[in-house]
PDB file of N, CA and C in Angstrom:
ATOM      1  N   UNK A   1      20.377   0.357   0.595  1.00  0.00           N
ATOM      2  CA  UNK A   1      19.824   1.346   1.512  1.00  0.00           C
ATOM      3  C   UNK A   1      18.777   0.661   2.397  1.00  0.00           C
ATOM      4  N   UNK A   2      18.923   0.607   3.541  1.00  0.00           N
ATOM      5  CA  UNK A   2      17.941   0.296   4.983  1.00  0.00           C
ATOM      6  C   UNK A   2      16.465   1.083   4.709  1.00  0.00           C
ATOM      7  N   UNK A   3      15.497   0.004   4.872  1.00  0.00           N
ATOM      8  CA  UNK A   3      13.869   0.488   4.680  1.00  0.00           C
ATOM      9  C   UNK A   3      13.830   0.771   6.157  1.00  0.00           C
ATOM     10  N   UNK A   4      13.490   2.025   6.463  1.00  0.00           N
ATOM     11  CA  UNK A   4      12.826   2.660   7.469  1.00  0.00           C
ATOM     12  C   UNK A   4      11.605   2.118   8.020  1.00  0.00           C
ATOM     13  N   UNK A   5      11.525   1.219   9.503  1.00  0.00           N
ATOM     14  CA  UNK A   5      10.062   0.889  10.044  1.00  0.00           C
ATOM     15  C   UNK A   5       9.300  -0.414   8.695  1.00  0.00           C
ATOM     16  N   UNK A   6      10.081  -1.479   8.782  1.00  0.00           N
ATOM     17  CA  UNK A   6       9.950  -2.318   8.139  1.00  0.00           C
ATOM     18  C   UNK A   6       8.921  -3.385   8.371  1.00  0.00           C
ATOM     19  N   UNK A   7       8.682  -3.205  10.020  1.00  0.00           N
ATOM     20  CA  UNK A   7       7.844  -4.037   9.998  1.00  0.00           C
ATOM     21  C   UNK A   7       6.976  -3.550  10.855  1.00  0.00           C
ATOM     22  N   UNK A   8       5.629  -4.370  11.254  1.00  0.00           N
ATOM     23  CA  UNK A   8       4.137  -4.083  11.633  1.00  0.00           C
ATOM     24  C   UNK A   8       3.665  -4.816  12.252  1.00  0.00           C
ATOM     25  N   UNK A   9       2.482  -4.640  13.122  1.00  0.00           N
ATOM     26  CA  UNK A   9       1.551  -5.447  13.407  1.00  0.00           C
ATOM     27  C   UNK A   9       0.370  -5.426  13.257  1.00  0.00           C
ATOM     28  N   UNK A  10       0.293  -4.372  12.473  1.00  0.00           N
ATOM     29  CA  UNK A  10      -0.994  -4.146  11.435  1.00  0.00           C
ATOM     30  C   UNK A  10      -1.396  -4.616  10.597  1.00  0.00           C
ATOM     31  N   UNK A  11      -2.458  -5.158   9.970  1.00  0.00           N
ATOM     32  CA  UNK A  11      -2.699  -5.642   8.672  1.00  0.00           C
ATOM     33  C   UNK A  11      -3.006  -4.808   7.801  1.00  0.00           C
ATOM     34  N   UNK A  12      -2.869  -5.197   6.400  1.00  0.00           N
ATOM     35  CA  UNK A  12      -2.535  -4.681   5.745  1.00  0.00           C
ATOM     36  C   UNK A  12      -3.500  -3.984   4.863  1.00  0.00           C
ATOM     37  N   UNK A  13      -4.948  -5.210   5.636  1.00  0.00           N
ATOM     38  CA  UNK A  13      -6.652  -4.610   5.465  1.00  0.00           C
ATOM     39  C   UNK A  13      -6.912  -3.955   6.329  1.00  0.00           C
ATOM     40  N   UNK A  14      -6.061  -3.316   7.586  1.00  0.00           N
ATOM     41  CA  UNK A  14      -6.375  -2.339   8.239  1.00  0.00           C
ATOM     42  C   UNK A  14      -5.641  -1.043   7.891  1.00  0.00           C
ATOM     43  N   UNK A  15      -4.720  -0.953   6.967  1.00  0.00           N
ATOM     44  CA  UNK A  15      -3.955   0.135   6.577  1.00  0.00           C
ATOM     45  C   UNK A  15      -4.736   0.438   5.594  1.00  0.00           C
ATOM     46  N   UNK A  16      -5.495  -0.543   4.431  1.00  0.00           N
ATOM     47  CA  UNK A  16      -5.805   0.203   3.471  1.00  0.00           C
ATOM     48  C   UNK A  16      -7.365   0.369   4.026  1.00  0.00           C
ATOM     49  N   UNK A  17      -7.794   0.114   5.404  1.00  0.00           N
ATOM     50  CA  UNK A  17      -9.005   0.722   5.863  1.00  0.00           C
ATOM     51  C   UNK A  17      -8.962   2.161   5.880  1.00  0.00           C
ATOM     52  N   UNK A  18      -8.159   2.489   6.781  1.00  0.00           N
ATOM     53  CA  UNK A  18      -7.129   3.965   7.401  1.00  0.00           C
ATOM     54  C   UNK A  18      -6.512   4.747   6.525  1.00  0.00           C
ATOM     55  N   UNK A  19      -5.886   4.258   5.174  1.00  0.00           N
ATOM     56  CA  UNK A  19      -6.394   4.875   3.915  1.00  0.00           C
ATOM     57  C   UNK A  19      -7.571   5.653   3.374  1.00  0.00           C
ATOM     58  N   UNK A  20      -8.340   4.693   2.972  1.00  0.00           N
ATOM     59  CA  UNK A  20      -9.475   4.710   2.467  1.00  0.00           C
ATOM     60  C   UNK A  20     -10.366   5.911   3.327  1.00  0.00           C
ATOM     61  N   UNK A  21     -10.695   5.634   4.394  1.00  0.00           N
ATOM     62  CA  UNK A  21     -11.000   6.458   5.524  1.00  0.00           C
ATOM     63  C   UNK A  21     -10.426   8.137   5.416  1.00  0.00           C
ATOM     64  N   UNK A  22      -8.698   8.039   5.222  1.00  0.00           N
ATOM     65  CA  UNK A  22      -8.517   9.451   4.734  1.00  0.00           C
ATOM     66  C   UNK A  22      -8.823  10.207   3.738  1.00  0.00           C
ATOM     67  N   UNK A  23      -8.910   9.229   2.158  1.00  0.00           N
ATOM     68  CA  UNK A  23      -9.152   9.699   1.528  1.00  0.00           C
ATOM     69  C   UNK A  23     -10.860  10.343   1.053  1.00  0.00           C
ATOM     70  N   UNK A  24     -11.572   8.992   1.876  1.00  0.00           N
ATOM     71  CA  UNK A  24     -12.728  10.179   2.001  1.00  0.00           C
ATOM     72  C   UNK A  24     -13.303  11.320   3.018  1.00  0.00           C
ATOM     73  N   UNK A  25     -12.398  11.600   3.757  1.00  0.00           N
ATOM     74  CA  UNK A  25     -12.711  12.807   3.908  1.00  0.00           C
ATOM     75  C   UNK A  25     -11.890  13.677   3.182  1.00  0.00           C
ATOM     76  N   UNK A  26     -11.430  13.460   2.605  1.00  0.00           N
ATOM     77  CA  UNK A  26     -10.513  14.807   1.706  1.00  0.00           C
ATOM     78  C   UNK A  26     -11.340  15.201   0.289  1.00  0.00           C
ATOM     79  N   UNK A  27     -12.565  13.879   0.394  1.00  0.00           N
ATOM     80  CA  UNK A  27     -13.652  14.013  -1.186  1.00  0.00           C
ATOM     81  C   UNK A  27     -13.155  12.706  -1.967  1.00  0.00           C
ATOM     82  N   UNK A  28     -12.042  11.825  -1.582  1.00  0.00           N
ATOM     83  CA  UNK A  28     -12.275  10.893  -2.967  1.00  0.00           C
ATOM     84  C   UNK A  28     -13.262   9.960  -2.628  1.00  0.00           C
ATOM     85  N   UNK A  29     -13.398   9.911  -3.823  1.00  0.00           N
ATOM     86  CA  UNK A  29     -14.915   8.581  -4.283  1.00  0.00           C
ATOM     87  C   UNK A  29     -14.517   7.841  -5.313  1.00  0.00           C
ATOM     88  N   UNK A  30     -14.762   6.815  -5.609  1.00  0.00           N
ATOM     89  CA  UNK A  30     -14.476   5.871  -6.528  1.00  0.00           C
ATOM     90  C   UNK A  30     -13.477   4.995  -5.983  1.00  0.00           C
ATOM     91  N   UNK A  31     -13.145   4.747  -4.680  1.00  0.00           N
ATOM     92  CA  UNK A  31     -11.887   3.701  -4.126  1.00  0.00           C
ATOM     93  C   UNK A  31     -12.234   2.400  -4.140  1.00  0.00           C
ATOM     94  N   UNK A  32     -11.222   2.047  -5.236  1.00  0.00           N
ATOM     95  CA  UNK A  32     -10.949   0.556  -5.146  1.00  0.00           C
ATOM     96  C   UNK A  32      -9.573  -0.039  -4.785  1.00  0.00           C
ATOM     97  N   UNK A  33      -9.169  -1.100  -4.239  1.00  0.00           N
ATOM     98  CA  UNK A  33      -8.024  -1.762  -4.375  1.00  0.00           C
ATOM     99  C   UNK A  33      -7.698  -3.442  -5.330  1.00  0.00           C
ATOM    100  N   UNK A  34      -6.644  -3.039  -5.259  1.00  0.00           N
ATOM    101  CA  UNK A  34      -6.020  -4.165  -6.179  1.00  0.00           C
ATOM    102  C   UNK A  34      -5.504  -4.655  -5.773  1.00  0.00           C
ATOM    103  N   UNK A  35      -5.865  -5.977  -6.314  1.00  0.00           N
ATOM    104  CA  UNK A  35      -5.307  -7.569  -5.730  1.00  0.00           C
ATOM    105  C   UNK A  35      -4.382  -8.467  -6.355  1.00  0.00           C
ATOM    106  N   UNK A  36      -3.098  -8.882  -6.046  1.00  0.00           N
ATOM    107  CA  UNK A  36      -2.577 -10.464  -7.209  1.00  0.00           C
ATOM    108  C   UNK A  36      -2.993 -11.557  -6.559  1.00  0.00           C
ATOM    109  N   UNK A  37      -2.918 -12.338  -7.429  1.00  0.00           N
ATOM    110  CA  UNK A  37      -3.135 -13.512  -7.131  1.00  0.00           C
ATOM    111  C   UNK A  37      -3.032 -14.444  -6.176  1.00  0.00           C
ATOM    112  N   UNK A  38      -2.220 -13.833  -5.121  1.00  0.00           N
ATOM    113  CA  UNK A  38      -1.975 -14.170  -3.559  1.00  0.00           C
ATOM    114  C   UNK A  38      -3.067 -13.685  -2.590  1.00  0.00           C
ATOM    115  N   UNK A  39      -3.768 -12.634  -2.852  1.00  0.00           N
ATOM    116  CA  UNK A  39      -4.415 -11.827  -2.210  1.00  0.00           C
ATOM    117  C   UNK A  39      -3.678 -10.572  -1.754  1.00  0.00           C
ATOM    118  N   UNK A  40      -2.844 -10.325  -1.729  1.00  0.00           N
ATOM    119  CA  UNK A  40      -2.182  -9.630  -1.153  1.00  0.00           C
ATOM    120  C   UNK A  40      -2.642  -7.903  -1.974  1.00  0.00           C
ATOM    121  N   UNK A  41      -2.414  -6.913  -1.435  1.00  0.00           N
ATOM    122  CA  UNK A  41      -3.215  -5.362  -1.843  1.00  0.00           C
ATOM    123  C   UNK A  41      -1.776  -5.348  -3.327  1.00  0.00           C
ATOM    124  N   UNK A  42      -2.017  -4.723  -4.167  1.00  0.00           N
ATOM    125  CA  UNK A  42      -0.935  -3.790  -4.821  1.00  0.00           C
ATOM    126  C   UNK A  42      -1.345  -2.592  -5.255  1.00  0.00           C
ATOM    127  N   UNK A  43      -2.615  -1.912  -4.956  1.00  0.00           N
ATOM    128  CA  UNK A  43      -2.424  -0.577  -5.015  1.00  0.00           C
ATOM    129  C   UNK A  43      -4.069  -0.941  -4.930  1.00  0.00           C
ATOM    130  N   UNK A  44      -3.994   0.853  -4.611  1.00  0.00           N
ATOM    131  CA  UNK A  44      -5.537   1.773  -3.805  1.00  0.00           C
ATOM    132  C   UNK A  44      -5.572   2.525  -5.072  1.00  0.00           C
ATOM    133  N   UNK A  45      -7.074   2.681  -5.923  1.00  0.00           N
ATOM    134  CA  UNK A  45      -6.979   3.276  -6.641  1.00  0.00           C
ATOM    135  C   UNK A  45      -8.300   4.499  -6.098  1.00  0.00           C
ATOM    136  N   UNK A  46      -8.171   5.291  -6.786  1.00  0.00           N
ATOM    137  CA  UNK A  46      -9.361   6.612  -6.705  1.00  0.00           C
ATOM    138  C   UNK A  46      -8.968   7.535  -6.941  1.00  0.00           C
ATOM    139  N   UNK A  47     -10.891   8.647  -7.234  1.00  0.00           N
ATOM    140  CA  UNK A  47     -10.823   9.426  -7.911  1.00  0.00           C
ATOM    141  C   UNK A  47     -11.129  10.961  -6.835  1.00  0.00           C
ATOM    142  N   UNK A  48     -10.692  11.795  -7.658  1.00  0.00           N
ATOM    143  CA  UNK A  48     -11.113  13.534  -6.477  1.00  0.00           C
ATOM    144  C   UNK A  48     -11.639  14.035  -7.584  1.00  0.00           C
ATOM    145  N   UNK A  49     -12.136  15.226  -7.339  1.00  0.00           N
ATOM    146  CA  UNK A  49     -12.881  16.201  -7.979  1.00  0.00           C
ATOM    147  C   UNK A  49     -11.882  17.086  -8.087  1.00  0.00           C
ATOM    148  N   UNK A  50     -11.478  17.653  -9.476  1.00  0.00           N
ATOM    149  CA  UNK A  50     -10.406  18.712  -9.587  1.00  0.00           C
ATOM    150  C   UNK A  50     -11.165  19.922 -10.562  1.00  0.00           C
ATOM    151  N   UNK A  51     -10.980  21.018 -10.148  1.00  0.00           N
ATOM    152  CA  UNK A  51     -11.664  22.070 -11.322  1.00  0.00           C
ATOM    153  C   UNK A  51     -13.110  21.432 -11.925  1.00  0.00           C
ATOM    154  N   UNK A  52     -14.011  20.970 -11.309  1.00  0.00           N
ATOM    155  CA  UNK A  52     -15.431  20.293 -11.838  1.00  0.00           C
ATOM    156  C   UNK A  52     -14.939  19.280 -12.569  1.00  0.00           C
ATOM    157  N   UNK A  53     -13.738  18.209 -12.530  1.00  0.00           N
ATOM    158  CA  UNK A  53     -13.093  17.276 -13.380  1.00  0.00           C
ATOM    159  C   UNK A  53     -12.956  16.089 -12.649  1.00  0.00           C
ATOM    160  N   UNK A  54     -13.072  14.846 -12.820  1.00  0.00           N
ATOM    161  CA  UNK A  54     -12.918  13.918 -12.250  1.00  0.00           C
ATOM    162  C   UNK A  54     -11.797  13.340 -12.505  1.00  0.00           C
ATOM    163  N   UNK A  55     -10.793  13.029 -11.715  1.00  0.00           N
ATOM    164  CA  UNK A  55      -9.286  13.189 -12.185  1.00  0.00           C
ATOM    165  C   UNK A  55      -9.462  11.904 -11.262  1.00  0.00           C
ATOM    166  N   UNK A  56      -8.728  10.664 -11.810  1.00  0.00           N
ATOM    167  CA  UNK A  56      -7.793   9.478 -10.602  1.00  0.00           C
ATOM    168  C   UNK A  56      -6.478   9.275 -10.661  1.00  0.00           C
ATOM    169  N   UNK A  57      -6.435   8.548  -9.149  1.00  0.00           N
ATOM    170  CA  UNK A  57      -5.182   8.384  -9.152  1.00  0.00           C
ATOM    171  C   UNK A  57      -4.862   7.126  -8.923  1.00  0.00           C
ATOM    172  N   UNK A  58      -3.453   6.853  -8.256  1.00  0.00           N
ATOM    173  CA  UNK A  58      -3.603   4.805  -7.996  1.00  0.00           C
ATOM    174  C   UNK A  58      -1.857   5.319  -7.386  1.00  0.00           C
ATOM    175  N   UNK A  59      -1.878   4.645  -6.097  1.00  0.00           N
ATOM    176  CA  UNK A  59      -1.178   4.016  -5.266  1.00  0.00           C
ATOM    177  C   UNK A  59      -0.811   2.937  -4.971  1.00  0.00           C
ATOM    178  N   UNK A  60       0.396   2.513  -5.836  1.00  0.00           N
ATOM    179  CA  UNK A  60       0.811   1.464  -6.107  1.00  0.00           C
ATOM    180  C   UNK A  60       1.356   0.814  -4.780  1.00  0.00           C
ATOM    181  N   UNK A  61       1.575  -1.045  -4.580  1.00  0.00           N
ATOM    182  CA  UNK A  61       2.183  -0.933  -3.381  1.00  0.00           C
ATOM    183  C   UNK A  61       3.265  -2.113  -4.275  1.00  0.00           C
ATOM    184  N   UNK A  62       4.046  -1.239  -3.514  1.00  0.00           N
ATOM    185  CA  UNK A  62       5.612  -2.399  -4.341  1.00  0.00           C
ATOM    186  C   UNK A  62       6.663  -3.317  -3.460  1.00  0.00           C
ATOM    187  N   UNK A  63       5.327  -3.977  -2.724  1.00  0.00           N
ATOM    188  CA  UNK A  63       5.637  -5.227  -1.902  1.00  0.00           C
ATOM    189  C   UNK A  63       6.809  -5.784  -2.417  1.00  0.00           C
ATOM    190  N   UNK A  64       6.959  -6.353  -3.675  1.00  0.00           N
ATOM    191  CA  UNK A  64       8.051  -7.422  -4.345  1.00  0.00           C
ATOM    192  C   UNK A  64       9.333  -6.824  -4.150  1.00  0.00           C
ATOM    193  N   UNK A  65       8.851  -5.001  -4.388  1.00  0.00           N
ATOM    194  CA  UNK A  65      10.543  -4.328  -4.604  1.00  0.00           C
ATOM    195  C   UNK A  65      10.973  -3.898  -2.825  1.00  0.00           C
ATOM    196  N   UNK A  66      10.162  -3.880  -2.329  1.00  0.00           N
ATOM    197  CA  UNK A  66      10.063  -3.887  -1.031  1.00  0.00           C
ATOM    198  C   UNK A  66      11.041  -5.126  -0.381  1.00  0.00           C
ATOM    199  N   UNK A  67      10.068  -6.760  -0.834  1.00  0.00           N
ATOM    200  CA  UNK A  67      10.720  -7.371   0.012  1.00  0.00           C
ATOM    201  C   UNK A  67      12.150  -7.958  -0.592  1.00  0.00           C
ATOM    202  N   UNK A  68      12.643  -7.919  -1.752  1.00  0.00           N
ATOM    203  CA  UNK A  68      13.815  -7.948  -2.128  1.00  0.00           C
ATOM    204  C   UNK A  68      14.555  -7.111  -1.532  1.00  0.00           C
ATOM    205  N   UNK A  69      14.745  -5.956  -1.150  1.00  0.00           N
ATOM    206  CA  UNK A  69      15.686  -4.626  -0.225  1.00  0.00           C
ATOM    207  C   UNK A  69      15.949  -5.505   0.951  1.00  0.00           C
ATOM    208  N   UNK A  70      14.330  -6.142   1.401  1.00  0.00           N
ATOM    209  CA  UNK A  70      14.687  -6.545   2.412  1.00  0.00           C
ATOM    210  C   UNK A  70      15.436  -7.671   2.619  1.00  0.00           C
ATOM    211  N   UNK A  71      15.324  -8.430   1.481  1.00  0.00           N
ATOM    212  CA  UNK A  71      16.418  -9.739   1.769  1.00  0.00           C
ATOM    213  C   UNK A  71      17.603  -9.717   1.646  1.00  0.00           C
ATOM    214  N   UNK A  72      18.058  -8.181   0.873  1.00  0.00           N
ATOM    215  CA  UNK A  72      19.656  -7.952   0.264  1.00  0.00           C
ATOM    216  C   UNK A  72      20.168  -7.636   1.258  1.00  0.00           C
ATOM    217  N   UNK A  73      19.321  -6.901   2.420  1.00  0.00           N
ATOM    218  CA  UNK A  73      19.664  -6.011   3.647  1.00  0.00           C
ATOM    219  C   UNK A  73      19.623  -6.815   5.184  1.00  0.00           C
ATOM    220  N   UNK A  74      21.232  -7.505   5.199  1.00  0.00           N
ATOM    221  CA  UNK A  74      21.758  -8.287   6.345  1.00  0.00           C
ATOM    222  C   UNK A  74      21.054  -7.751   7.980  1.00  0.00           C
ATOM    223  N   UNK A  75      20.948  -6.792   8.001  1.00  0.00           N
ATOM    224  CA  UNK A  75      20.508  -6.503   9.220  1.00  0.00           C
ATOM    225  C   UNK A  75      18.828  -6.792   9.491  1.00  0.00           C
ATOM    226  N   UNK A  76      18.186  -7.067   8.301  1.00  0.00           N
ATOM    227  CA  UNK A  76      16.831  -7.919   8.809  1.00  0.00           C
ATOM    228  C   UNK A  76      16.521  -8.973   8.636  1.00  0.00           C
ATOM    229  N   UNK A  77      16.338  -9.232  10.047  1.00  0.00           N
ATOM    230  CA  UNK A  77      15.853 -10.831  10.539  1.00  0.00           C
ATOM    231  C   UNK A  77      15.629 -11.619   9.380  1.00  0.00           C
ATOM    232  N   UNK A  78      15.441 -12.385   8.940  1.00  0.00           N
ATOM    233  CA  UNK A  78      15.314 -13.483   7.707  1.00  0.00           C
ATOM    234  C   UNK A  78      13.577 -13.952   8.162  1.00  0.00           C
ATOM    235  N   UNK A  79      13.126 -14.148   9.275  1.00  0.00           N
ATOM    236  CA  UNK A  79      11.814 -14.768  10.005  1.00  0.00           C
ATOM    237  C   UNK A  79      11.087 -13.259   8.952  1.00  0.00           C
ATOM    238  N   UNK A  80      11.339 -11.954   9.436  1.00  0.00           N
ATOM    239  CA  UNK A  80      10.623 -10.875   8.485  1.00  0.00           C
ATOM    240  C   UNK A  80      10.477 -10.493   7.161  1.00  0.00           C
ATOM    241  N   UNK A  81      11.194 -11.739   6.566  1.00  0.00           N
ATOM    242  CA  UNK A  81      11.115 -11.440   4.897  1.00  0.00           C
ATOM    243  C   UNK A  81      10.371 -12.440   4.443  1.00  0.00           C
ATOM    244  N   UNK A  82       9.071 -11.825   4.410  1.00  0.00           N
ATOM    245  CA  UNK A  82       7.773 -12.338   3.525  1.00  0.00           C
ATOM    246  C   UNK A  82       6.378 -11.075   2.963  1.00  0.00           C
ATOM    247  N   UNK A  83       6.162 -11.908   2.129  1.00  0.00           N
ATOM    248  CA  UNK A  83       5.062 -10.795   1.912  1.00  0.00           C
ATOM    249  C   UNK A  83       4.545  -9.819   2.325  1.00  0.00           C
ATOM    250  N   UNK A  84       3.709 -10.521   3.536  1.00  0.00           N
ATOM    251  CA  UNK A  84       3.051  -9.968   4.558  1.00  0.00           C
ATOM    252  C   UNK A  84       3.518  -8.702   5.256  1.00  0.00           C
TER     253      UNK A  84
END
């Protein structure tokens, strides 16, 4: 199956800026992100206020399963299959 809008010219510390940014105005607090060993993001984590409860969540990013689709999938460029 074809990934929809595969590629960017955004970085990827400006998406999880623009993230981050949404989620606090909606009330979360506690945002962190996660890093491997490349540097690269694999998930936004944080918390909201639910019923006087501090509930989190985590937004995984599944770059790896991502860019495998993309290498199985003939119709994208080969130059666009990397991490990034």
């Amino acid at each position: 199956m074809a990934i929809l809008n595969y590629t960017t010219v955004i970085s990827s510390d400006k998406t999880i800026s623009e993230i981050q940014r949404c989620l606090v105005k909606h009330g979360a607090s506690k945002i962190t992100t996660d890093y491997d060993t490349q540097g690269l993001p694999t998930a936004v984590t944080f918390c909201l206020m639910m019923n006087e409860r501090l509930v989190g969540f985590s937004l995984p990013a599944n770059y790896m399963g991502v860019l495998r689709a993309m290498k199985n999938d003939r119709d994208v460029p080969r130059k666009l299959c990397n991490p990034e």
